[in-house]
PDB file of N, CA and C in Angstrom:
ATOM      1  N   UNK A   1     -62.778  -4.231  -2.242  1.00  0.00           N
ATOM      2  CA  UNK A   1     -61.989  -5.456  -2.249  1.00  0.00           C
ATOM      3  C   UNK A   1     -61.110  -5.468  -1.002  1.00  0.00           C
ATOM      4  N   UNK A   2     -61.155  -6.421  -0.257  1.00  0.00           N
ATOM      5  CA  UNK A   2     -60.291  -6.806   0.632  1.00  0.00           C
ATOM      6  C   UNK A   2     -58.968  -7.333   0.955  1.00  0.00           C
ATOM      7  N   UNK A   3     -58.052  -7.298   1.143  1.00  0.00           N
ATOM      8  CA  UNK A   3     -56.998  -7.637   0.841  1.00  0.00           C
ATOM      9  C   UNK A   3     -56.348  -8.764   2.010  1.00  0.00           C
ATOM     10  N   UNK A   4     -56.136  -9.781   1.761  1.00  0.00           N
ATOM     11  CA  UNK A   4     -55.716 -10.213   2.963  1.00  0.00           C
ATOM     12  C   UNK A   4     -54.647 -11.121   3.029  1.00  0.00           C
ATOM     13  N   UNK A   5     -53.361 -10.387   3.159  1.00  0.00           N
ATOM     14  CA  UNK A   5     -51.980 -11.175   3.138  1.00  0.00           C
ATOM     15  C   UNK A   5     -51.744 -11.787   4.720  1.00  0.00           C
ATOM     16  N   UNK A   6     -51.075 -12.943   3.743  1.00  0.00           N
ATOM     17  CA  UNK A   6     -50.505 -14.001   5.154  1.00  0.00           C
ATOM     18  C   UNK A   6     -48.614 -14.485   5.053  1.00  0.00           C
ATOM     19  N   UNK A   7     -48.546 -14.030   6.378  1.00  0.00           N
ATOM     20  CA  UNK A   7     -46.919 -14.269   6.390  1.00  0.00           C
ATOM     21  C   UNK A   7     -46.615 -15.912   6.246  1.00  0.00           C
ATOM     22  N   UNK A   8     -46.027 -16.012   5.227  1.00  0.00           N
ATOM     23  CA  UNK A   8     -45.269 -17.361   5.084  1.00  0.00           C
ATOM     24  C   UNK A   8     -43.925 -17.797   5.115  1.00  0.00           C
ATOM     25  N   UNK A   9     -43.672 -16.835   6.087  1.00  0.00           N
ATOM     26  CA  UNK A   9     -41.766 -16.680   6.252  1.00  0.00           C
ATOM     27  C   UNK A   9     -41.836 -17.471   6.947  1.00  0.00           C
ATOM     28  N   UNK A  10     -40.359 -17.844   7.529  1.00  0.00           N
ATOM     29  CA  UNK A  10     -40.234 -19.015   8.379  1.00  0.00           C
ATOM     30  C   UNK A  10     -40.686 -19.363   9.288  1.00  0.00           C
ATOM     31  N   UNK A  11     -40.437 -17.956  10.153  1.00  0.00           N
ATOM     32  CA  UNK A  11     -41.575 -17.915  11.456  1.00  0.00           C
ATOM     33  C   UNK A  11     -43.021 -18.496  11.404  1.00  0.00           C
ATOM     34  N   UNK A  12     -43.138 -17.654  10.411  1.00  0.00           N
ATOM     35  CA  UNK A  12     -45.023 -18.131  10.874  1.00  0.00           C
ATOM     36  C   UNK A  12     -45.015 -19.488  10.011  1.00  0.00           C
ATOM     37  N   UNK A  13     -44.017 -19.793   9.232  1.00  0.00           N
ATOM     38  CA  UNK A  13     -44.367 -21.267   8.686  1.00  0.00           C
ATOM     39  C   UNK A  13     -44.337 -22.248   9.583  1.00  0.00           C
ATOM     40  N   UNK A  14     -43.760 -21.990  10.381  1.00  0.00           N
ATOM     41  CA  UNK A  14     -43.566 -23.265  11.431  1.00  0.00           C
ATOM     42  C   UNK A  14     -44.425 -23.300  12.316  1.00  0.00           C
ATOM     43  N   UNK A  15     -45.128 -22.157  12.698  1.00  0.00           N
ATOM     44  CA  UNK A  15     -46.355 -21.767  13.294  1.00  0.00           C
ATOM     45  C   UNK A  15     -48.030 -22.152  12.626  1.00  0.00           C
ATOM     46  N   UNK A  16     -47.813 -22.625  11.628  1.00  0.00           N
ATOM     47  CA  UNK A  16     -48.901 -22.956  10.974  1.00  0.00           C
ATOM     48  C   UNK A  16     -49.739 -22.484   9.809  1.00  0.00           C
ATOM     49  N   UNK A  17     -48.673 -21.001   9.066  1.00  0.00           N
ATOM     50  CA  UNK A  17     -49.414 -20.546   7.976  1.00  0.00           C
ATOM     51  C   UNK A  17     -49.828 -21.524   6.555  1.00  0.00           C
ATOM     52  N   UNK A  18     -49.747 -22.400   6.525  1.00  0.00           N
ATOM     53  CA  UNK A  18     -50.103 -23.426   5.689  1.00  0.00           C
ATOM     54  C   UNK A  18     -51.418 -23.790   6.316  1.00  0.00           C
ATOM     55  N   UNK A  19     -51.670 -23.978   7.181  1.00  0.00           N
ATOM     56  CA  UNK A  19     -53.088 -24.502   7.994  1.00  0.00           C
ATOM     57  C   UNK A  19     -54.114 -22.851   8.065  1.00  0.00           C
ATOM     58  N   UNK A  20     -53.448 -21.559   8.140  1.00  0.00           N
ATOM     59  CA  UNK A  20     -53.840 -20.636   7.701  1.00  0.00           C
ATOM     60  C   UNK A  20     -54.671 -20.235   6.425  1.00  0.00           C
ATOM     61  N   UNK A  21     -54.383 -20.385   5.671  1.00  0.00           N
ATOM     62  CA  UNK A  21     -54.052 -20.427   4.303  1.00  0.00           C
ATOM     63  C   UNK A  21     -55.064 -21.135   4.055  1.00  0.00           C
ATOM     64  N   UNK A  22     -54.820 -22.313   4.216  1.00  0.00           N
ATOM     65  CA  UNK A  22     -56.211 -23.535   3.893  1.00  0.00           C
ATOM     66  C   UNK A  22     -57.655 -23.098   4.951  1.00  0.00           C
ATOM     67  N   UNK A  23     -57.697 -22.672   5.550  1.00  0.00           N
ATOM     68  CA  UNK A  23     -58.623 -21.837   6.515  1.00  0.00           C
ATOM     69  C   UNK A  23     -58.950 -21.168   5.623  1.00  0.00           C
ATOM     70  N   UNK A  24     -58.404 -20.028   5.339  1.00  0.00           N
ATOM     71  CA  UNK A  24     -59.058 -19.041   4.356  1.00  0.00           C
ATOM     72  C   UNK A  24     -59.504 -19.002   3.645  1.00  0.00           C
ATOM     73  N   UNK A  25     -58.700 -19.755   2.176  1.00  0.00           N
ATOM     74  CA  UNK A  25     -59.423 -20.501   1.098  1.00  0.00           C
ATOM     75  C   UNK A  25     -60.891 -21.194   1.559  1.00  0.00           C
ATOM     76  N   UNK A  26     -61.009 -22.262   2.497  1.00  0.00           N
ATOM     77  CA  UNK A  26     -61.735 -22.597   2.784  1.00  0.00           C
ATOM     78  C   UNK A  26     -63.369 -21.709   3.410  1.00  0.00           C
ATOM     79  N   UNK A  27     -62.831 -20.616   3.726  1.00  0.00           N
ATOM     80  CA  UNK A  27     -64.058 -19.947   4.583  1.00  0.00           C
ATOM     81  C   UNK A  27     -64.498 -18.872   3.396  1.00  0.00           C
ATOM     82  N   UNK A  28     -63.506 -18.775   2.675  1.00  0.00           N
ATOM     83  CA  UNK A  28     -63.851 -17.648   1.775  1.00  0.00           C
ATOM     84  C   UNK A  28     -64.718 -18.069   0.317  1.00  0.00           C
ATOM     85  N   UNK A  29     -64.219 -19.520   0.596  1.00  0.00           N
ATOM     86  CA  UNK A  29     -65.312 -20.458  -0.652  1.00  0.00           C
ATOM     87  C   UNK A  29     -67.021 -20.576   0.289  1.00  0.00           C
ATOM     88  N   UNK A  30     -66.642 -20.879   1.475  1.00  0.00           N
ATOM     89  CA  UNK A  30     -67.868 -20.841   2.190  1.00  0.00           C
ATOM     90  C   UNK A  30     -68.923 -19.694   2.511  1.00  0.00           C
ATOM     91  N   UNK A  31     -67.911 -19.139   2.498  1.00  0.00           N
ATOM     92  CA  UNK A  31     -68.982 -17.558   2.513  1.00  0.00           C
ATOM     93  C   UNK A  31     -69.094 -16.854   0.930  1.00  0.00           C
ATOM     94  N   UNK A  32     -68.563 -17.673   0.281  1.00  0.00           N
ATOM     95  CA  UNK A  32     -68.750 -17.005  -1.338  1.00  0.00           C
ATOM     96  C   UNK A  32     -68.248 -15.660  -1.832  1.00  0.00           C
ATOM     97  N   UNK A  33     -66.845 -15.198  -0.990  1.00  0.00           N
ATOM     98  CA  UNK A  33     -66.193 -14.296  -1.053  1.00  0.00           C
ATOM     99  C   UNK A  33     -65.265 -13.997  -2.092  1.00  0.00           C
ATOM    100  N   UNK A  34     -65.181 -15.011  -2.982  1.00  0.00           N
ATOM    101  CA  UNK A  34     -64.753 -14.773  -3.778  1.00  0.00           C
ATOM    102  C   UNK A  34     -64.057 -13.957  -4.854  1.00  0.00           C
ATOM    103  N   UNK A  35     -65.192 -12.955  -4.745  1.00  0.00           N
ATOM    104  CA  UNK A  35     -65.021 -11.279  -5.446  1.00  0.00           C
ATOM    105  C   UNK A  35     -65.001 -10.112  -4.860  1.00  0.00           C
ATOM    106  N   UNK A  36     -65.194 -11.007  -2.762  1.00  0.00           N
ATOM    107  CA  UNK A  36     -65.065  -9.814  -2.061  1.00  0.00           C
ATOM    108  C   UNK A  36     -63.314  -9.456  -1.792  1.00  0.00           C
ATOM    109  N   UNK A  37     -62.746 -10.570  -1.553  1.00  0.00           N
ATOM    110  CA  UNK A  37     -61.424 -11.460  -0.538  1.00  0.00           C
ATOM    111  C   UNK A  37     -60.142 -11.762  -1.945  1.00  0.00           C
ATOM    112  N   UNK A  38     -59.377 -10.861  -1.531  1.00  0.00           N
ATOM    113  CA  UNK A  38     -58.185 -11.447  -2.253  1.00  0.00           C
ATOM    114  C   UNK A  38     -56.673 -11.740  -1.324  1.00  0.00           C
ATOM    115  N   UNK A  39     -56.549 -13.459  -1.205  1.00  0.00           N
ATOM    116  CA  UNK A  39     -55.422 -13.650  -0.750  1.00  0.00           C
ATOM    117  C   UNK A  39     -54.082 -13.680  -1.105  1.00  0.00           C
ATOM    118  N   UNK A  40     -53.761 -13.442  -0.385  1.00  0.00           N
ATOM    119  CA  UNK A  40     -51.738 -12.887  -0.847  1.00  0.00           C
ATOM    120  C   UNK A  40     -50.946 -13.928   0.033  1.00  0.00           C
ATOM    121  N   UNK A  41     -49.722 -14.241  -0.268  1.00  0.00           N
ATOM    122  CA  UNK A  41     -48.870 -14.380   0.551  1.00  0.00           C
ATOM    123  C   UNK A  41     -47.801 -13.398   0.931  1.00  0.00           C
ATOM    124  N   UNK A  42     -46.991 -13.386   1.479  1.00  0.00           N
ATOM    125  CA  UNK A  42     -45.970 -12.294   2.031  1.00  0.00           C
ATOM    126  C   UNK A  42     -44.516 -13.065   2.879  1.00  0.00           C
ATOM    127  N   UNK A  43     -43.622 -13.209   2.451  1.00  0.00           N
ATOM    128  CA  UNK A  43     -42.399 -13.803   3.124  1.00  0.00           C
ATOM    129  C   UNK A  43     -41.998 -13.171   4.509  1.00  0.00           C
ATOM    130  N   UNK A  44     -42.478 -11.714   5.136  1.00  0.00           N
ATOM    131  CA  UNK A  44     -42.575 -12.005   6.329  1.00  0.00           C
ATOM    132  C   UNK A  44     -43.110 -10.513   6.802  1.00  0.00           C
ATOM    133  N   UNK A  45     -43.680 -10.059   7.001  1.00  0.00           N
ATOM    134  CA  UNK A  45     -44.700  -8.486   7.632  1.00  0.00           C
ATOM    135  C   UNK A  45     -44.095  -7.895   8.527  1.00  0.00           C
ATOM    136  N   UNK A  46     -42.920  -8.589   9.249  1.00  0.00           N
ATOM    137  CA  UNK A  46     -42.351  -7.903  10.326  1.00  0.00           C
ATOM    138  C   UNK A  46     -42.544  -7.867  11.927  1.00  0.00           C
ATOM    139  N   UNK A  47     -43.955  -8.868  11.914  1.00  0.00           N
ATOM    140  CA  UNK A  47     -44.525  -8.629  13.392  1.00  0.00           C
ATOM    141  C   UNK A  47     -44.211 -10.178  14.173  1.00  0.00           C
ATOM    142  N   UNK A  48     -43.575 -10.710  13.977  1.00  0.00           N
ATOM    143  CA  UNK A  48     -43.113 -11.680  14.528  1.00  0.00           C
ATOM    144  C   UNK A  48     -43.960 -11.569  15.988  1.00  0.00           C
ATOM    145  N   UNK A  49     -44.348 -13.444  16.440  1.00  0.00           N
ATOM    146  CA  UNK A  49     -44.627 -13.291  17.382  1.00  0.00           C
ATOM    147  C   UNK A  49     -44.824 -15.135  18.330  1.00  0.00           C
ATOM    148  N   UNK A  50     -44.653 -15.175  19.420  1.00  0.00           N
ATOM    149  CA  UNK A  50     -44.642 -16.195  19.361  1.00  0.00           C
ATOM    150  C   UNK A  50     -45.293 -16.981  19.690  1.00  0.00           C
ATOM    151  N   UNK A  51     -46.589 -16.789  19.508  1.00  0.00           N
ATOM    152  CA  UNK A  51     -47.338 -17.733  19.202  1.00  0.00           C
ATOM    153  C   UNK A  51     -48.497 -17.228  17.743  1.00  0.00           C
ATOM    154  N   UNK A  52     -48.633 -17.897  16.422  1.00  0.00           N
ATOM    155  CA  UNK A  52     -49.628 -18.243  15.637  1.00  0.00           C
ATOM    156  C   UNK A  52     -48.726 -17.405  14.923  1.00  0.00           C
ATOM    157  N   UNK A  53     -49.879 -16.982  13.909  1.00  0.00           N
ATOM    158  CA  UNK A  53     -49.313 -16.394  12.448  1.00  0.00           C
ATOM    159  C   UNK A  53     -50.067 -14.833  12.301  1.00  0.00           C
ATOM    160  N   UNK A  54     -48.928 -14.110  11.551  1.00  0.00           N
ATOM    161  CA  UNK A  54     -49.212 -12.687  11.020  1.00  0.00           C
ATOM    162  C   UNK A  54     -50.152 -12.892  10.246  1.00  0.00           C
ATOM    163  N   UNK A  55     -50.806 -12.070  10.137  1.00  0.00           N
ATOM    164  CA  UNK A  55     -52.152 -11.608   8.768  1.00  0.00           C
ATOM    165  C   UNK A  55     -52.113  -9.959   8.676  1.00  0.00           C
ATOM    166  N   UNK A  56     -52.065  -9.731   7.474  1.00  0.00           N
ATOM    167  CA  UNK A  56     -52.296  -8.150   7.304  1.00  0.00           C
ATOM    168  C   UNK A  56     -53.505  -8.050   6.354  1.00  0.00           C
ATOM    169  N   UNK A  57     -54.811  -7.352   6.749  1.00  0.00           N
ATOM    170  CA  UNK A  57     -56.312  -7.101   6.233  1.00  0.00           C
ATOM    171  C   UNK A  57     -56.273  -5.827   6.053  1.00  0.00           C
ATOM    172  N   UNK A  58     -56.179  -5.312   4.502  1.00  0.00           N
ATOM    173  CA  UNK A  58     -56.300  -4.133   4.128  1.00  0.00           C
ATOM    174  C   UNK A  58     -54.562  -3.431   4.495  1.00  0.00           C
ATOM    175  N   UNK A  59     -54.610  -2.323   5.459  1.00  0.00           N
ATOM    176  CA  UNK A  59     -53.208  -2.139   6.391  1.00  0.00           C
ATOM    177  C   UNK A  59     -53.566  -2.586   7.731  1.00  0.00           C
ATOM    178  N   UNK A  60     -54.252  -3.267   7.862  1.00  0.00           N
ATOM    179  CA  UNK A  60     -54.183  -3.712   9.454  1.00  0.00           C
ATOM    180  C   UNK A  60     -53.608  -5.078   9.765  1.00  0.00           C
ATOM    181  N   UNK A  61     -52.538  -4.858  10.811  1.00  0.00           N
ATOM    182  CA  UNK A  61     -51.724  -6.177  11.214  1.00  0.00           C
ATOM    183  C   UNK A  61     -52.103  -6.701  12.183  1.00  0.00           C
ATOM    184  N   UNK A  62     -52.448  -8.070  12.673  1.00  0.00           N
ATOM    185  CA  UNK A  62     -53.100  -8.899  12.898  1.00  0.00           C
ATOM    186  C   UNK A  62     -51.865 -10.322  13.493  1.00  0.00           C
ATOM    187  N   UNK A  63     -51.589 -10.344  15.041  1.00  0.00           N
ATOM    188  CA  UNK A  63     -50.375 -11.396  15.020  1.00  0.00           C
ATOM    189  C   UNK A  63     -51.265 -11.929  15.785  1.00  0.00           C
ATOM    190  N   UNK A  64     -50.439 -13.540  16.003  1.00  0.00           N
ATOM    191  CA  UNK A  64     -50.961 -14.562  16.796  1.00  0.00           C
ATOM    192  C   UNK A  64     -52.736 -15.285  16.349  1.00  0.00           C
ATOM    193  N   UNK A  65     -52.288 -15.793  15.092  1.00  0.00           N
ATOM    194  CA  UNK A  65     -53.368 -16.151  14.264  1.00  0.00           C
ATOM    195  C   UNK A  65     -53.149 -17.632  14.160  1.00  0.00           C
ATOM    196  N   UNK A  66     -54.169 -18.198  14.886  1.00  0.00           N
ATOM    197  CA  UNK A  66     -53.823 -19.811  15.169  1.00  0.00           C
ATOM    198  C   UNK A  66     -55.722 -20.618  14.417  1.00  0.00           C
ATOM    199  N   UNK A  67     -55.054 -21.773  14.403  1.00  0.00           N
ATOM    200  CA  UNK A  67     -56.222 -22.348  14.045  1.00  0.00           C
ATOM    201  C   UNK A  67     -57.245 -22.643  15.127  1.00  0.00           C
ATOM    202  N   UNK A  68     -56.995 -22.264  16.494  1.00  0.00           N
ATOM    203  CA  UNK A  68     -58.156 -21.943  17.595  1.00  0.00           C
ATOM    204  C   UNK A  68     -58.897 -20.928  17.584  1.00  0.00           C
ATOM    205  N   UNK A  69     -58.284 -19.815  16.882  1.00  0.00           N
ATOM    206  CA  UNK A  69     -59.476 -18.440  17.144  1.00  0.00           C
ATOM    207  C   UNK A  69     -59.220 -18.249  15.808  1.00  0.00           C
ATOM    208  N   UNK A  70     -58.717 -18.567  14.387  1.00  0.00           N
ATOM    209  CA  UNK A  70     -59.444 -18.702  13.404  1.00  0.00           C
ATOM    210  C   UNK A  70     -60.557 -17.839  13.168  1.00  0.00           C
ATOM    211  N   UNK A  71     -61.771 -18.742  13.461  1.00  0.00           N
ATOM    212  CA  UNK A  71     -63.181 -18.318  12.959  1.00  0.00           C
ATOM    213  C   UNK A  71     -63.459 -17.014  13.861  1.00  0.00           C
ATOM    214  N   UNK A  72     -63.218 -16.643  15.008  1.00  0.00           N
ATOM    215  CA  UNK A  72     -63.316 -15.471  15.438  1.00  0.00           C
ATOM    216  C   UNK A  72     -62.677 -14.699  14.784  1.00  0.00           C
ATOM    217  N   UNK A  73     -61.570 -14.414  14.458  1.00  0.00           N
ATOM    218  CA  UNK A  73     -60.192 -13.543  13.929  1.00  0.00           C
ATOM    219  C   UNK A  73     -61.377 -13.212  12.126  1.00  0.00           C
ATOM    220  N   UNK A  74     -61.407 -14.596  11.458  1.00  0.00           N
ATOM    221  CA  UNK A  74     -62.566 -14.264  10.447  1.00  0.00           C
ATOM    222  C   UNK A  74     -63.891 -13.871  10.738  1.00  0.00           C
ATOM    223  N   UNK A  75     -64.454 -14.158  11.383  1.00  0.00           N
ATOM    224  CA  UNK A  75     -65.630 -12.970  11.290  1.00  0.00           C
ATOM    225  C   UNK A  75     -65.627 -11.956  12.196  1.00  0.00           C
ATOM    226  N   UNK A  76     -64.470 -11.043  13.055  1.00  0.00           N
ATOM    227  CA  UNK A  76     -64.319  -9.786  12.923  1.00  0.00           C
ATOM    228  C   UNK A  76     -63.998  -9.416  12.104  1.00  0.00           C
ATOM    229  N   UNK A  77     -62.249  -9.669  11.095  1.00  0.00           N
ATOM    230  CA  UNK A  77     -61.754  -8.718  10.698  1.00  0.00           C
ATOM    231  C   UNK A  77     -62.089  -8.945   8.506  1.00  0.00           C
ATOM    232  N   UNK A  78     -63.021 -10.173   8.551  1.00  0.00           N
ATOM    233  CA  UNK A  78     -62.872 -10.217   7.274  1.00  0.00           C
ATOM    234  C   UNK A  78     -64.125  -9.883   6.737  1.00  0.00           C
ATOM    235  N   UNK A  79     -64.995 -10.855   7.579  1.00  0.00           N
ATOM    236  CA  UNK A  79     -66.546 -11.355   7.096  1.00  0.00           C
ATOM    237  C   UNK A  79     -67.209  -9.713   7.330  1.00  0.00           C
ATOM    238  N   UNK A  80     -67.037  -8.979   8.648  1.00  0.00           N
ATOM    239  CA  UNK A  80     -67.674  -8.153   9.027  1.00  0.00           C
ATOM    240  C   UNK A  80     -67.164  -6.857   8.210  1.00  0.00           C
ATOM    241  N   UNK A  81     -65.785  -6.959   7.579  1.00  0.00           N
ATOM    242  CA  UNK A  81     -65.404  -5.370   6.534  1.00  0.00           C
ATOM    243  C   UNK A  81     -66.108  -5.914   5.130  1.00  0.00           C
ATOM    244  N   UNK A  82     -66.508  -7.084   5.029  1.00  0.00           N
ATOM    245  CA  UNK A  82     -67.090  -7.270   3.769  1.00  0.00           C
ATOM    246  C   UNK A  82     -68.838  -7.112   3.405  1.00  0.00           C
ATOM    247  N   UNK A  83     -69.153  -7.237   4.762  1.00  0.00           N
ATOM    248  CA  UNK A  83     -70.610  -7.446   4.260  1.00  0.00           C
ATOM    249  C   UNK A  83     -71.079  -6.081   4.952  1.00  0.00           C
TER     250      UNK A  83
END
């Protein structure tokens, strides 16, 4: 099982973890991950940064997570520890 928390503290809220979030849900219904992928939220991971949003996969931290590299960021660090 995969674990994959997303910072929704202020920082990254204003940065777009809501558009995050709906990404994920979304790719993880698409790839039928369902029972692989469990999403979390997290009020803030610590890695502040300024540009995009924190993600932590498993223990690995992950900053500057924008809805441009998205689908790259998912199929290295999610699609590829799952299958």
């Amino acid at each position: 099982m995969l674990i994959v928390e997303v910072c929704v503290g202020s920082s990254c809220h204003l940065k777009g973890s809501a558009d995050i979030v709906e990404l994920l849900q979304q790719y993880v219904e698409e790839y039928h991950l369902e029972d692989d992928v469990t999403l979390v939220g997290s009020f803030c991971i610590g890695k502040c940064n300024r540009v995009g949003v924190t993600l932590q996969v498993n223990d690995e931290i992950h900053t500057g997570i924008t809805k441009e590299n998205f689908k790259e960021f998912f199929n290295e660090h999610i699609l590829a520890a799952v299958r």
